[in-house]
Protein backbone atom coordinates (compact mmCIF):
# COMPACT_ATOMS: atom_id res chain seq x y z
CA UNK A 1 54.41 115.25 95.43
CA UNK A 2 58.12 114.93 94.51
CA UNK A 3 59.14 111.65 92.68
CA UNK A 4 61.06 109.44 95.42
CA UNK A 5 63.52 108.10 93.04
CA UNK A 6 65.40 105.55 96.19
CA UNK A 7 68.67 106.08 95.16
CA UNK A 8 69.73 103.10 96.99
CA UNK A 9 72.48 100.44 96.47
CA UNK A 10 73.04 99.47 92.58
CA UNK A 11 71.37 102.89 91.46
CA UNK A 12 71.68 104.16 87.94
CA UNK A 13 71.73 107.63 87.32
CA UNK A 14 69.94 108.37 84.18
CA UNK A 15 71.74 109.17 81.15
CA UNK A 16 71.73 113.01 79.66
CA UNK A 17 73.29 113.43 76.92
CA UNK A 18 74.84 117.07 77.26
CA UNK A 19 75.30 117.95 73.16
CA UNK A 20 71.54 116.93 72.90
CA UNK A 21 70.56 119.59 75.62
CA UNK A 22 72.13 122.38 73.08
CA UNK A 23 71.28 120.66 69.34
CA UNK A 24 67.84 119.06 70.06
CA UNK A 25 65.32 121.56 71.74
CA UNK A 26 62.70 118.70 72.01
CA UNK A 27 65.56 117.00 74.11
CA UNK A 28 66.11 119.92 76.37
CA UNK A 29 62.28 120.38 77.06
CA UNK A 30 61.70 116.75 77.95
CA UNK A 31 65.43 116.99 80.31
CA UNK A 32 64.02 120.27 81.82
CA UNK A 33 60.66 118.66 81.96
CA UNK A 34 61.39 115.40 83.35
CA UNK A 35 63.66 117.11 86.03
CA UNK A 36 60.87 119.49 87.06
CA UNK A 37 58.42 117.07 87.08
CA UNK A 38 56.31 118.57 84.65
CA UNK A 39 53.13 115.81 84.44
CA UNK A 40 49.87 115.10 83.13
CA UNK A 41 48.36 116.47 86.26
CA UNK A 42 49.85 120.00 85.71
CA UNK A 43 48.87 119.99 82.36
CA UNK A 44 45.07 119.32 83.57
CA UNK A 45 45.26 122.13 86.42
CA UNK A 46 46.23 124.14 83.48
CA UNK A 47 43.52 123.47 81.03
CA UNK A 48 40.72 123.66 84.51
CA UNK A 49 42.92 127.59 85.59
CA UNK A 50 43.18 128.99 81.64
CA UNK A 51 39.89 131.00 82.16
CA UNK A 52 40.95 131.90 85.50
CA UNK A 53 44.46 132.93 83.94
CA UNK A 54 43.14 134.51 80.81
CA UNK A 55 40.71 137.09 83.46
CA UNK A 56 44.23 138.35 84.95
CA UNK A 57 46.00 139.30 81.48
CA UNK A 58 44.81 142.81 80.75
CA UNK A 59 45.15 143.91 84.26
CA UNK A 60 48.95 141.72 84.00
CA UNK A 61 50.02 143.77 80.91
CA UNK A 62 49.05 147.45 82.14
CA UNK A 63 51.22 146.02 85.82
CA UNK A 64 54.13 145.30 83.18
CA UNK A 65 54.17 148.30 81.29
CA UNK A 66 53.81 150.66 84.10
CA UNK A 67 56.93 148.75 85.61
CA UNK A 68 59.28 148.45 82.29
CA UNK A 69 58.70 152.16 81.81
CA UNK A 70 59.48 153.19 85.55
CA UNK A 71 63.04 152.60 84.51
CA UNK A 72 65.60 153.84 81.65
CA UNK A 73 67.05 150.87 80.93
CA UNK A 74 64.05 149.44 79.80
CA UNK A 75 62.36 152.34 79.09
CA UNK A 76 64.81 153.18 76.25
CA UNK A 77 65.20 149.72 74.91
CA UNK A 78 61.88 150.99 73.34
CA UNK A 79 63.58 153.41 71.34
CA UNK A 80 66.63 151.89 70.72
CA UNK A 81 65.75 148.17 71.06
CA UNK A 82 68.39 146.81 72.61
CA UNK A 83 68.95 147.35 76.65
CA UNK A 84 73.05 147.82 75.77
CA UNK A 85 73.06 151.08 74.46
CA UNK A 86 72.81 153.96 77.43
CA UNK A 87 72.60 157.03 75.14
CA UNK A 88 69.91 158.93 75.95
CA UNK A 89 66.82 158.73 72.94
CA UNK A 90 66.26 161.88 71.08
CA UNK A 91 62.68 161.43 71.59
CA UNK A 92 60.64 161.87 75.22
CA UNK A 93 60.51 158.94 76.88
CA UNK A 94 57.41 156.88 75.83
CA UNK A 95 54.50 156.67 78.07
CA UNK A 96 51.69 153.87 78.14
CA UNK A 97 49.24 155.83 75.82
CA UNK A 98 52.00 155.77 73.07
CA UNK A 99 51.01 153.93 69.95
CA UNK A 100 54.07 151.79 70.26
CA UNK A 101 53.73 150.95 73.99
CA UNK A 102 50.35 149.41 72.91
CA UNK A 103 51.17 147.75 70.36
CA UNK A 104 53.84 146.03 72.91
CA UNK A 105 51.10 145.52 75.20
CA UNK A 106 49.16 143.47 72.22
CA UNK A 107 52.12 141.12 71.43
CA UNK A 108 52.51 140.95 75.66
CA UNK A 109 48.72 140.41 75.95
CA UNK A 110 49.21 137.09 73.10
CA UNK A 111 51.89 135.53 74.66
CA UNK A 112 50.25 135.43 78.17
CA UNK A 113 47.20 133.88 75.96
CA UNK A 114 49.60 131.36 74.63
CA UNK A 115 51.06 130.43 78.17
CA UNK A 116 47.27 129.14 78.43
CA UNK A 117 46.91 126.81 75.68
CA UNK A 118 47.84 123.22 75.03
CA UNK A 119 51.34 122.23 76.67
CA UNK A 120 51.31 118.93 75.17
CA UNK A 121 52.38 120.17 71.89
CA UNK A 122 55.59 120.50 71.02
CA UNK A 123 55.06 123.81 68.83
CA UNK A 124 54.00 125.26 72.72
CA UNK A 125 57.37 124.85 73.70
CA UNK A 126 58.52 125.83 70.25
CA UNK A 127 56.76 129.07 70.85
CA UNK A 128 58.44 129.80 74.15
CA UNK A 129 62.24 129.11 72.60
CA UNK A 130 61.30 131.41 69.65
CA UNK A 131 60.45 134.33 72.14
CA UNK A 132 63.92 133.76 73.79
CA UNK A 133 65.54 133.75 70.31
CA UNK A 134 63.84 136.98 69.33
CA UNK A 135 64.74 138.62 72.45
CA UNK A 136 68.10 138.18 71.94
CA UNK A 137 68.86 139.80 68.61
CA UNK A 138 67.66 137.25 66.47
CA UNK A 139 64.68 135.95 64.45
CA UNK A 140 63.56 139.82 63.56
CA UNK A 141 63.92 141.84 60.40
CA UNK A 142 64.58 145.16 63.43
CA UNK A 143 66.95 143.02 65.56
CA UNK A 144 65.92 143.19 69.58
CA UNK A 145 68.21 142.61 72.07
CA UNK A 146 67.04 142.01 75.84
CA UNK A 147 69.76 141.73 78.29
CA UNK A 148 69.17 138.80 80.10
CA UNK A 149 68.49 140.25 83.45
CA UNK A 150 65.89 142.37 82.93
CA UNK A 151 64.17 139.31 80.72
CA UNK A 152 64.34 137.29 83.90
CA UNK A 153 63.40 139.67 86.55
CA UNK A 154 60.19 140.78 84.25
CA UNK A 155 59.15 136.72 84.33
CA UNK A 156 59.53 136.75 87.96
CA UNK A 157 57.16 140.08 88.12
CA UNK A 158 54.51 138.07 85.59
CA UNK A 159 54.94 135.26 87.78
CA UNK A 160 54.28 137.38 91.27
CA UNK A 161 51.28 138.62 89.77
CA UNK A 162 49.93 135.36 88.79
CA UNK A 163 50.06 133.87 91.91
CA UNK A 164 49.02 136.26 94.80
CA UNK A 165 45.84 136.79 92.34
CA UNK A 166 45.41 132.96 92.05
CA UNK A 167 46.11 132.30 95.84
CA UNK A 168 43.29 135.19 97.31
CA UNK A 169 40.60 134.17 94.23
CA UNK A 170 37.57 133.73 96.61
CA UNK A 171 36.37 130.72 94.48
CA UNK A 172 38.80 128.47 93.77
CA UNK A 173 39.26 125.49 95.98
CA UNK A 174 42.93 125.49 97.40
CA UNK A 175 43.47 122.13 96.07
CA UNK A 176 43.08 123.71 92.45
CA UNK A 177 44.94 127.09 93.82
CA UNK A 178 48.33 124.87 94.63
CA UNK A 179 47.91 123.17 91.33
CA UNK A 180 47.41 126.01 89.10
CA UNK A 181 50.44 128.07 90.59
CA UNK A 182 52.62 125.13 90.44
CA UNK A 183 51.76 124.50 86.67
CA UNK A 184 52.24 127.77 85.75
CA UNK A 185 55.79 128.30 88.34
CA UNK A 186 56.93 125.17 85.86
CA UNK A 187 56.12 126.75 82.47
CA UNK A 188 57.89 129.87 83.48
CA UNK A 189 60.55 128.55 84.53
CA UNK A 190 60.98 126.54 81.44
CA UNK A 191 60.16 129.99 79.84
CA UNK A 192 63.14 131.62 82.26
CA UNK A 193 65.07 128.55 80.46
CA UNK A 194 64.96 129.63 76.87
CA UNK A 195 65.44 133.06 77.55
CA UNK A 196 68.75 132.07 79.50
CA UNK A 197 69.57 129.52 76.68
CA UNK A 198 69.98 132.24 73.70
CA UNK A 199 72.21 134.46 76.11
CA UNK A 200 74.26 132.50 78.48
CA UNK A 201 77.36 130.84 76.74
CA UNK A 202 76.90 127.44 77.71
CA UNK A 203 77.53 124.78 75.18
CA UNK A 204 79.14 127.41 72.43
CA UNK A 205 80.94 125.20 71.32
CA UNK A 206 77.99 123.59 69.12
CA UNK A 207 77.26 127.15 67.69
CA UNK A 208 77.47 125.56 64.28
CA UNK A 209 75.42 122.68 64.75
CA UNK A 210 73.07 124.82 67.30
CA UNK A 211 72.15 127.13 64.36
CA UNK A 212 71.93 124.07 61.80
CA UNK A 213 68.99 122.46 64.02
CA UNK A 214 67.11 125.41 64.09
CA UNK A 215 67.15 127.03 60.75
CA UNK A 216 68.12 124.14 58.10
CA UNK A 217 69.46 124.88 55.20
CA UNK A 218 68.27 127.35 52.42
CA UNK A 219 66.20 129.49 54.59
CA UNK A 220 66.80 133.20 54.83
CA UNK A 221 66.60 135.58 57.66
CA UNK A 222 62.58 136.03 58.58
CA UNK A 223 61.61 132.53 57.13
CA UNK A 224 61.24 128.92 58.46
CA UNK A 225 61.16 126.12 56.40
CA UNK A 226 60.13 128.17 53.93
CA UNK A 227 57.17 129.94 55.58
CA UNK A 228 57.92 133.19 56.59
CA UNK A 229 57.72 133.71 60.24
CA UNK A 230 58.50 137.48 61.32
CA UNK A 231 58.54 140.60 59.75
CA UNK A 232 57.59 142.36 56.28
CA UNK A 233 59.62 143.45 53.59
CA UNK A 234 58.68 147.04 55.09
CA UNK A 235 61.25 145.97 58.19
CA UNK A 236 58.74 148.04 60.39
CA UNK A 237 58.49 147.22 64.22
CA UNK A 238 54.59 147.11 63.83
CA UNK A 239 54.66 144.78 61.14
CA UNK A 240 56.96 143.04 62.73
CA UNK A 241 54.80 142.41 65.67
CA UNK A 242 51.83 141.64 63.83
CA UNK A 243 53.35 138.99 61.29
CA UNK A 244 55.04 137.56 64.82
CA UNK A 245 51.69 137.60 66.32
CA UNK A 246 50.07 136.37 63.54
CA UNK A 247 52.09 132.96 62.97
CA UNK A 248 52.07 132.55 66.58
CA UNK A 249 47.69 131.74 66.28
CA UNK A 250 48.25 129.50 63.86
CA UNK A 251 50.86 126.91 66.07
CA UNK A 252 49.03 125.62 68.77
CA UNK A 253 45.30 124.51 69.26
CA UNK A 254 42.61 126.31 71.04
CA UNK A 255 42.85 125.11 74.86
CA UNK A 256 38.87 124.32 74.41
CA UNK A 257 39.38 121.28 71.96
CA UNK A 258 41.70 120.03 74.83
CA UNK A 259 40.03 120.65 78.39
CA UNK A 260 39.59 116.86 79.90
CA UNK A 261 36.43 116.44 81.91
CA UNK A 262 36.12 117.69 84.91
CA UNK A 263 33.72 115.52 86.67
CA UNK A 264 36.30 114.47 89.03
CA UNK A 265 36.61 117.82 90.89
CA UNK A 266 33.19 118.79 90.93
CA UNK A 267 33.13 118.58 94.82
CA UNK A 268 36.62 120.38 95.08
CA UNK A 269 36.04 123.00 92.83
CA UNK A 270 32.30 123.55 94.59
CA UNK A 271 34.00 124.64 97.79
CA UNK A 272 34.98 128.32 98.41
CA UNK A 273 38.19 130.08 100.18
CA UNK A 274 35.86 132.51 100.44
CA UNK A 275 36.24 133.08 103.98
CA UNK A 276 40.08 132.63 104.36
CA UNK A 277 41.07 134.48 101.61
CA UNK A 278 38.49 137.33 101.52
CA UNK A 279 40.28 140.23 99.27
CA UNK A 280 39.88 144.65 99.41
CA UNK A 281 37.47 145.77 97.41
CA UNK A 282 39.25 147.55 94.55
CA UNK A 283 38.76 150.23 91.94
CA UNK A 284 41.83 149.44 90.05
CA UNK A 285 44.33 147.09 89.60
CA UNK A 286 47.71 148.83 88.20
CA UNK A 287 48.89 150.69 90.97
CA UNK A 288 51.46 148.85 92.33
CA UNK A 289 52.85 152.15 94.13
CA UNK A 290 56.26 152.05 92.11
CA UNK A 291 56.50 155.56 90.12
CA UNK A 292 53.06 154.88 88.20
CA UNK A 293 50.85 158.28 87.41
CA UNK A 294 46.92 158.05 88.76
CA UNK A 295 44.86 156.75 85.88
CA UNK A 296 41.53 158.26 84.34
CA UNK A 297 38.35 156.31 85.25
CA UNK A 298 37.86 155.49 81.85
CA UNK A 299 41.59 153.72 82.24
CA UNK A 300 41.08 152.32 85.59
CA UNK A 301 37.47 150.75 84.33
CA UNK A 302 39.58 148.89 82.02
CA UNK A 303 42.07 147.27 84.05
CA UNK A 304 39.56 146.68 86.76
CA UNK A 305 40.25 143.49 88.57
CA UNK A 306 38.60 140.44 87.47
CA UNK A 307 37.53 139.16 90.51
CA UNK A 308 36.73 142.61 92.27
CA UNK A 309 33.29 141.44 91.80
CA UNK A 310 33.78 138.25 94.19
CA UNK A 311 35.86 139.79 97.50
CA UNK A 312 34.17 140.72 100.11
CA UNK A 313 34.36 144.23 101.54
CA UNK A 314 35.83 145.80 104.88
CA UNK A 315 38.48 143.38 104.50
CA UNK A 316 42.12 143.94 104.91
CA UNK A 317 43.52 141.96 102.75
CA UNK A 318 45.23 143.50 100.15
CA UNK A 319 47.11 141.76 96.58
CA UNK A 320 49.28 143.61 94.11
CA UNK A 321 46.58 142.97 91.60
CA UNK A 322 43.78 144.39 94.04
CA UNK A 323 45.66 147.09 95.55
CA UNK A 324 44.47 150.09 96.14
């Protein structure tokens, strides 16, 4: 539940330094944080949900795709990286089995993996401000700029999915349903933070100092403290993605070396929504009805639903990740 912080007679507001929130990003994420009430109990219906989490991505990505490429805007950022520019592309507009489209759905797929690992580290957090920065024209050797809005609006889609799936599973207790989806509604919304931060123009007037804390000195475009952290000399969107993805493993711990015991909710996590939250039966899991092409079985067998296996049929219950 909410802190009650009884802001009574003689109260104190607590101190936030406002430069701090723009120069320091470990001072932002402990302000945004503290105000959210992000806690050790979050962190814990985190590490207890990742396998629950990790189930949903492939069937998550395809939902995302389908949707970015339903539109122009988006669709020809793909092209011409950068949501700005309305020309039309030369090229047809891609579709989900081009090679590029996949290999967005492979950097997509590893940063919904790193959503579930260890929070308590400060490189997690890292990780999140470096996808805003690289969104935003920055940080690659084949610049990418993301207009804010559609960076925003596809969090709130990720975050949709996430938690009608999580809120029909027909195994979870909804004690560890409420906690899940409220961990994860706080790391997105940090997330929805750092994408903001890199575009909105708050606090430009420590641009200078802003872009001393990040990079240091001495370090050239593609590097980080002398380790290089995007890119190849090639300047190729696929190596680009793969050196990203690559330095991305190596920051945070596996979420296995982490999980607490979980003896506590043994008799809360033995109990079933089962009956409450019975789910369709469903033969795949993509076709949220918006624009999107039937897919192949061999396509649809792929993106099955995780949990198709657990809901019960004849019901009428229906989820964007089980819909028909």
């Amino acid at each position: 539940m909410p802190h009650d912080y009884g802001l009574g007679p003689g109260f104190e507001p607590m101190h936030v330094d406002r430069k701090s929130l723009y120069v320091n990003l470990e001072e932002r994420i402990k302000y945004l944080q503290h105000f959210i009430e992000w806690s050790s109990a979050d962190v814990e219906a985190l590490q207890h949900g990742t396998k629950y989490l990790k189930q949903l991505i492939p069937a998550v990505v395809n939902m995302v795709y389908k949707k970015l490429l339903v539109y122009d805007i988006t669709s020809r950022a793909f092209h011409t990286r950068t949501t700005a520019d309305e020309r039309e592309p030369d090229e047809d507009y891609l579709t989900e089995e081009t090679p590029q489209i996949k290999r967005r759905k492979m950097f997509l797929r590893w940063y919904l993996t790193r959503l579930c690992q260890d929070p308590t580290s400060m490189d997690f957090w890292r990780y999140l401000n470096k996808i805003g920065q690289m969104h935003c024209g920055q940080e690659r050797l084949a610049p990418l700029n993301v207009e804010y809005i559609h960076l925003g609006v596809c969090l709130g889609y990720i975050q949709d999915i996430f938690f009608e799936a999580l809120m029909f599973h027909p195994q979870l207790s909804m004690r560890r349903k409420v906690a899940l989806v409220r961990a994860i509604n706080k790391i997105i919304w940090i997330q929805n933070d750092l994408f903001a931060k890199w575009h909105v123009r708050d606090g430009e007037e420590f641009a200078d100092e802003i872009s001393m804390y990040s990079f240091g000195s001495g370090n050239r475009e593609g590097f980080l403290a002398g380790k290089r952290i995007i890119g190849s000399s090639s300047g190729s969107s696929l190596d680009d993605d793969r050196s990203s993805i690559a330095d991305s493993a190596s920051v945070a711990p596996s979420m296995q070396s982490v999980a607490p015991s979980e003896q506590s909710f043994q008799t809360a996590s033995v109990q079933s929504d089962q009956t409450a939250h019975s789910t369709a039966s469903a033969s795949t899991t993509t076709g949220s009805g918006h624009g999107s092409a039937p897919q192949d079985p061999a396509a649809a067998k792929i993106s099955a639903c995780p949990f198709a296996d657990f809901a019960k049929k004849g019901s009428s219950t229906e989820t964007k990740i089980w819909a028909n």
